[in-house]
Protein backbone atom coordinates (compact mmCIF):
# COMPACT_ATOMS: atom_id res chain seq x y z
CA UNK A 1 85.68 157.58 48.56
CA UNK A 2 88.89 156.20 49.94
CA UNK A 3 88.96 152.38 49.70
CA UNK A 4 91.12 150.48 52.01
CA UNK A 5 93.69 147.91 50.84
CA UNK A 6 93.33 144.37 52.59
CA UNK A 7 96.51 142.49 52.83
CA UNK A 8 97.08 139.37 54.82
CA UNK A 9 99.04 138.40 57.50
CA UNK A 10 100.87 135.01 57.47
CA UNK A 11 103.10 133.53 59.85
CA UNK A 12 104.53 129.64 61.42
CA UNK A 13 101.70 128.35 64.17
CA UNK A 14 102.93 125.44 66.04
CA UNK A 15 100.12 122.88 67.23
CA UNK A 16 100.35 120.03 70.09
CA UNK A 17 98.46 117.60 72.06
CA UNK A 18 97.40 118.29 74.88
CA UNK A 19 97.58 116.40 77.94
CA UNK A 20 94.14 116.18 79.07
CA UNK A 21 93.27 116.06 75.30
CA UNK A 22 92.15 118.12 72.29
CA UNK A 23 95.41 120.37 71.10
CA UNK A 24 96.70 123.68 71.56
CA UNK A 25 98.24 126.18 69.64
CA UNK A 26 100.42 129.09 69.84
CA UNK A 27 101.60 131.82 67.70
CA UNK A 28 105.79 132.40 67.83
CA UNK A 29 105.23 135.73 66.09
CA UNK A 30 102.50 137.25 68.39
CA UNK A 31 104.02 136.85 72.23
CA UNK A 32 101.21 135.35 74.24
CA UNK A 33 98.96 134.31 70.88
CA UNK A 34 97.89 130.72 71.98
CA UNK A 35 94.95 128.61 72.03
CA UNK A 36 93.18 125.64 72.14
CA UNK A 37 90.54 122.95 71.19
CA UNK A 38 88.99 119.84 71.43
CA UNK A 39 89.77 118.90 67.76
CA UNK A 40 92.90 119.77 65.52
CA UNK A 41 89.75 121.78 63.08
CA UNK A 42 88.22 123.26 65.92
CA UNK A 43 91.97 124.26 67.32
CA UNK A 44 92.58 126.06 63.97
CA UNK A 45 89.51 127.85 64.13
CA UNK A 46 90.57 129.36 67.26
CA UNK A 47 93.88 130.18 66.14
CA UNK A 48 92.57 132.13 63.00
CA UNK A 49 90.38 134.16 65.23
CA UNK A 50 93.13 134.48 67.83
CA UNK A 51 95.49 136.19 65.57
CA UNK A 52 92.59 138.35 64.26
CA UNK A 53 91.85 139.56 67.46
CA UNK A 54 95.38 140.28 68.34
CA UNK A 55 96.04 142.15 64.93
CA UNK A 56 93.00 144.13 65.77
CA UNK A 57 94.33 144.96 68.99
CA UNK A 58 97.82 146.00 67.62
CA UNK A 59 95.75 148.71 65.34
CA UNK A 60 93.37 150.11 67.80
CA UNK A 61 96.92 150.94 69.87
CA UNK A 62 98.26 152.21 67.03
CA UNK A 63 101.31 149.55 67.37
CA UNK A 64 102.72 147.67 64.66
CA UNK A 65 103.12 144.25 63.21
CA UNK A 66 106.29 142.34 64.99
CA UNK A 67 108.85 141.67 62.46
CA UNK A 68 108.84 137.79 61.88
CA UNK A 69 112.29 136.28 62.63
CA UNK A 70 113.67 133.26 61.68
CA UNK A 71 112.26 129.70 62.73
CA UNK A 72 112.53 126.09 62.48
CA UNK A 73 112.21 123.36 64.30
CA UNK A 74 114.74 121.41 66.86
CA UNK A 75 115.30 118.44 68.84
CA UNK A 76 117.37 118.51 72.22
CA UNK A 77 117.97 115.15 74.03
CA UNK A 78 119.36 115.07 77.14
CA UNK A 79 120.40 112.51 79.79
CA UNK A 80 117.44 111.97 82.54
CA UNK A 81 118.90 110.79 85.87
CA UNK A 82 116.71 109.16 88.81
CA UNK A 83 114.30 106.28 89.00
CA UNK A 84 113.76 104.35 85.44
């Protein structure tokens, strides 16, 4: 009996408030990977099973894990013009 090896996938997830509230998250390594929540718990929930779902989706086409690049955080600031 062939046994198959698990391995785990682990990659950056970047969370935020959302406007209306609850938080959202998205996925830089899986284009279109995002989600959301009413709590930061319940958001990471959804994330987990988000990137399951799209990992089972890359195997089932037979397509492969994207390549991870580089990534950190930044900070832009720029001048606003217009009513204060």
């Amino acid at each position: 009996m062939t046994r198959k090896i698990a391995r785990a996938f682990a990659c950056p997830i970047f969370y935020e408030q959302a406007a209306e509230g609850g938080s959202v998250a998205s996925v830089p390594a899986l284009p279109g990977c995002h989600t959301q929540g009413e709590t930061l718990e319940e958001t990471e929930r959804n994330v987990k099973e988000a990137i399951a779902l799209y990992l089972e989706s890359l195997a089932d086409h037979g397509e492969t894990i994207p390549e991870e690049g580089p990534s950190f955080p930044g900070r832009a600031t720029v001048p606003v013009h217009g009513p204060a």
